[in-house]
N, C-alpha and C. Protein backbone atom coordinates (compact mmCIF):
# COMPACT_ATOMS: atom_id res chain seq x y z
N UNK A 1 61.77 61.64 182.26
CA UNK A 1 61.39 61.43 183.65
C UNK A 1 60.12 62.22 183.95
N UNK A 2 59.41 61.46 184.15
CA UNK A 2 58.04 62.01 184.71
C UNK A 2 58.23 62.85 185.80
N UNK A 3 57.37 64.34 186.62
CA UNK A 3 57.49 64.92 187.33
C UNK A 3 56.38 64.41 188.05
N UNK A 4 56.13 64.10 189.48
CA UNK A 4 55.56 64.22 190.56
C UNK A 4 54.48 65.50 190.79
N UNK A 5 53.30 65.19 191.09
CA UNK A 5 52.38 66.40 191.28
C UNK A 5 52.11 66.69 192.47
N UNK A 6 51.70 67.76 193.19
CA UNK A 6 51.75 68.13 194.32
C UNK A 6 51.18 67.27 195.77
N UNK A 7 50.05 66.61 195.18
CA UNK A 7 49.89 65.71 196.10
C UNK A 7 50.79 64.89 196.34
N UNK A 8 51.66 63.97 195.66
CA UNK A 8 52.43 63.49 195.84
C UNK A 8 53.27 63.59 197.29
N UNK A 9 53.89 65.13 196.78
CA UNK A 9 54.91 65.56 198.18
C UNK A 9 53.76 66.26 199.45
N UNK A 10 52.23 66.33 198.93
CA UNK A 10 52.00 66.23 200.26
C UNK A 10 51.87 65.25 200.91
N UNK A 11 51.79 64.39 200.65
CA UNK A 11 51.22 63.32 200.76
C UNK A 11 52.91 62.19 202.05
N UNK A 12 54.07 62.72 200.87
CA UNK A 12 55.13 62.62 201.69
C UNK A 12 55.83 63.28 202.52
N UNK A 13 55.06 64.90 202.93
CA UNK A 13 55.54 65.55 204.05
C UNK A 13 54.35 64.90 205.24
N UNK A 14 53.51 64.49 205.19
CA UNK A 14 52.09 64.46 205.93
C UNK A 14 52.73 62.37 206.85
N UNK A 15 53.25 61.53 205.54
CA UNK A 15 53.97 60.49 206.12
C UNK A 15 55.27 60.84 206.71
N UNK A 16 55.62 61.56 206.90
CA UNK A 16 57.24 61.53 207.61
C UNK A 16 56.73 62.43 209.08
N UNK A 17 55.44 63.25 208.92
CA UNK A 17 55.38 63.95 210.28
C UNK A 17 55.48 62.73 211.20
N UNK A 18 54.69 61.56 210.72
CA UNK A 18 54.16 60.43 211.65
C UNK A 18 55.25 60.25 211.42
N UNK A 19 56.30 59.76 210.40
CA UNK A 19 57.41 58.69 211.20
C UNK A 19 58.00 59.29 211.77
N UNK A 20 58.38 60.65 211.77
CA UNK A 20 59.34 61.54 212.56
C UNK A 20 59.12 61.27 213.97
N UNK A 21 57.50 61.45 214.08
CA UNK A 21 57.07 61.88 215.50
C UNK A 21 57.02 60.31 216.30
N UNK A 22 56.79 59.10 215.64
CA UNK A 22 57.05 57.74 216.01
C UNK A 22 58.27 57.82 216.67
N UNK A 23 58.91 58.03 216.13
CA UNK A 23 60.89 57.67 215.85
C UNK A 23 61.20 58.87 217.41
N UNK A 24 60.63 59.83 217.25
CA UNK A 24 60.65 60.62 218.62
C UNK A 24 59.55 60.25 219.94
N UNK A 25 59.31 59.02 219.65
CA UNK A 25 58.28 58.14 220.70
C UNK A 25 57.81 59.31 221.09
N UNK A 26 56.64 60.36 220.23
CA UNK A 26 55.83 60.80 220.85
C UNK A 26 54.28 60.85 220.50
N UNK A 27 53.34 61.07 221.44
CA UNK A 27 51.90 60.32 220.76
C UNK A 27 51.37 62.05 219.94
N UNK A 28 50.27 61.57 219.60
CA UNK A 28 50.02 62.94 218.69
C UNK A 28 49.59 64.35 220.00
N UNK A 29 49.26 64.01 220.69
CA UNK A 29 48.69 64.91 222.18
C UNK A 29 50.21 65.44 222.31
N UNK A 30 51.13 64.68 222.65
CA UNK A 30 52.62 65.11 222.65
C UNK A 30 52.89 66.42 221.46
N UNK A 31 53.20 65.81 220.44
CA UNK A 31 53.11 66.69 219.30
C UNK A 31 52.80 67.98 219.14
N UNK A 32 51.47 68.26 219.54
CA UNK A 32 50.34 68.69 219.22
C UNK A 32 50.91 69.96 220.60
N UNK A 33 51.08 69.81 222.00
CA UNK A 33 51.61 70.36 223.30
C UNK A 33 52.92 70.64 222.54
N UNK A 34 53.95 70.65 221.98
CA UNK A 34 55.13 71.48 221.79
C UNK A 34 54.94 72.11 220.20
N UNK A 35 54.30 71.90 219.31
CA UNK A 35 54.00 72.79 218.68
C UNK A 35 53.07 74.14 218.68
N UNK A 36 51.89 73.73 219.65
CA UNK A 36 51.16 74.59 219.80
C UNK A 36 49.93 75.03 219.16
N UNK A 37 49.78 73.30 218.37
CA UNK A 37 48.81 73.28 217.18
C UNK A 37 48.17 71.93 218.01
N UNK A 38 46.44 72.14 217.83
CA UNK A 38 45.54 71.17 218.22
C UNK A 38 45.66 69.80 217.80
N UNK A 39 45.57 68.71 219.29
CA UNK A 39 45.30 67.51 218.61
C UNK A 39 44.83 66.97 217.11
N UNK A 40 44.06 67.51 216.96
CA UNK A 40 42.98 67.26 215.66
C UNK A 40 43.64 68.04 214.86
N UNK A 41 44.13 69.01 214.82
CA UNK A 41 45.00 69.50 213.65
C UNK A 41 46.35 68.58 213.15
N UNK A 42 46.91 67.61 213.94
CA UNK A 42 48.12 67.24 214.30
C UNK A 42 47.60 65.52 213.51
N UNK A 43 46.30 65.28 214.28
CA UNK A 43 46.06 63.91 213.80
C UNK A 43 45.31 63.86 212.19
N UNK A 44 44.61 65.08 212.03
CA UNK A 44 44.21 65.45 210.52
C UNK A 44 45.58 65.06 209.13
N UNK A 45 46.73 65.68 210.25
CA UNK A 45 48.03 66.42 209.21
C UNK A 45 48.50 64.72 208.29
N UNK A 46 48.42 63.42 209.57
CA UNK A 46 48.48 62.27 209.65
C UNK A 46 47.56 61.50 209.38
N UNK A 47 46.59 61.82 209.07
CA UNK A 47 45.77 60.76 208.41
C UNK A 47 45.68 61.22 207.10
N UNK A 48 45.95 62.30 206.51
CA UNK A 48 45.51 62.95 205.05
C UNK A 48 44.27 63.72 205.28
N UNK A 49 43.42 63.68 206.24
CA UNK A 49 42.12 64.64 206.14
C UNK A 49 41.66 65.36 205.55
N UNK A 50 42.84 66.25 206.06
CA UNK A 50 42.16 67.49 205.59
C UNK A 50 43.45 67.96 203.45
N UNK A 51 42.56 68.50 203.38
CA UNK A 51 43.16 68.30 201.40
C UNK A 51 44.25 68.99 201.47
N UNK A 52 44.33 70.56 202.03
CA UNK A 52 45.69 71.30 202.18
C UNK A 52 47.16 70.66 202.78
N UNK A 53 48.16 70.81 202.41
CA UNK A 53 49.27 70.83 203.04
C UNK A 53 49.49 72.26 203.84
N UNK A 54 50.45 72.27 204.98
CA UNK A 54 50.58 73.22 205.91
C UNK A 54 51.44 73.95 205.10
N UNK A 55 51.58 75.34 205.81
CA UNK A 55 52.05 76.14 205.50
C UNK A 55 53.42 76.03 206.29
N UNK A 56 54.84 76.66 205.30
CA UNK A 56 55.72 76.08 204.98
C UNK A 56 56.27 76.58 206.93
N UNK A 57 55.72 77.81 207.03
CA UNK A 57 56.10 77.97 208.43
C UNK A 57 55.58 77.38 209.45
N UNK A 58 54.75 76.28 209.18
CA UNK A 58 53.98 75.11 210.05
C UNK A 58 55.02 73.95 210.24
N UNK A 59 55.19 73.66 208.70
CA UNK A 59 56.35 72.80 208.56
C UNK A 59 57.64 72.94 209.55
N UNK A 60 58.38 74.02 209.44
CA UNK A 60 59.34 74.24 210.10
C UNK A 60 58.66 74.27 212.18
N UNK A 61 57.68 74.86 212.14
CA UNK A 61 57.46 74.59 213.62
C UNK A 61 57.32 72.70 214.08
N UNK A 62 57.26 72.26 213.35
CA UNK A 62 57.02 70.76 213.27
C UNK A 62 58.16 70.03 213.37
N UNK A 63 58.85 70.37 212.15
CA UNK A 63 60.23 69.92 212.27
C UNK A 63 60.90 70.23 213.52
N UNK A 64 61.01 71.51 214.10
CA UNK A 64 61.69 72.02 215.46
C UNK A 64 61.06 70.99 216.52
N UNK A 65 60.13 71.12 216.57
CA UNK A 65 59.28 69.77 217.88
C UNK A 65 60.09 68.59 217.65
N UNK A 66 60.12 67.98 216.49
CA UNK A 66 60.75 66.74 216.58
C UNK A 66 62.18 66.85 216.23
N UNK A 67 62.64 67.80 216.32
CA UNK A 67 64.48 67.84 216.13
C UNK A 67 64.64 66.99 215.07
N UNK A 68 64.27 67.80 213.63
CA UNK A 68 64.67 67.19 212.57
C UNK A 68 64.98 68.40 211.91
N UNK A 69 65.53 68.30 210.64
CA UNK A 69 65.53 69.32 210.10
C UNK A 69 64.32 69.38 208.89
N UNK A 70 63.90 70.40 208.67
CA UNK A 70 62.11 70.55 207.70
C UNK A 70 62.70 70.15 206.55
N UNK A 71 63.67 70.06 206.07
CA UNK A 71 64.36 69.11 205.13
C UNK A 71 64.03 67.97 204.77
N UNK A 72 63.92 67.32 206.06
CA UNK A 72 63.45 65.61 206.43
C UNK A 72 62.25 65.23 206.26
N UNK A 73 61.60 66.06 206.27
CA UNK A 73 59.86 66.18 205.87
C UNK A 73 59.61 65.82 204.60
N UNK A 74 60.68 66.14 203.74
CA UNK A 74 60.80 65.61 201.91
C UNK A 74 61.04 65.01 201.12
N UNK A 75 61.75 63.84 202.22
CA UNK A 75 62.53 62.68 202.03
C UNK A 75 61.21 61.98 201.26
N UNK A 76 61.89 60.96 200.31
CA UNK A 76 60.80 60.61 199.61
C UNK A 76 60.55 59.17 200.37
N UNK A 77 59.86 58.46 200.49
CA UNK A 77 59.78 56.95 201.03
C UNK A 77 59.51 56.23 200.25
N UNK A 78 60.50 55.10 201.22
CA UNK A 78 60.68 54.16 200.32
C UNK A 78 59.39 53.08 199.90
């Protein structure tokens, strides 16, 4: 079994922020107001922009906004 390289799972924490935050009918300005992190940081995280993945305590502030658990962020898609 082949292993997955890091882009990979960024790539699938960065798609689940958006479906999370869809699925919590909220727009990225929404998002962006209960985390406490800038529009453009929020819409970067969602388009792939920027090359880094967040830091893992970003993650979890993210997850808390959308009442998921940062767990859910890792889910692989289908």
């Amino acid at each position: 079994m082949k292993s997955k390289d890091s882009d990979y799972y960024y790539k699938v924490v960065r798609k689940n922020i958006k479906k999370y935050r869809i699925e919590a009918n909220l727009t990225q300005q929404e998002l962006a107001e209960k985390t406490g992190f800038t529009y453009q940081y929020i819409r970067d995280l969602e388009s792939l922009a920027i090359i880094r993945c967040p830091r893992i305590d970003t993650l979890a502030i993210i997850a808390e906004a959308l009442n998921i658990s940062i767990k859910q962020l890792f889910d692989e898609i289908e």
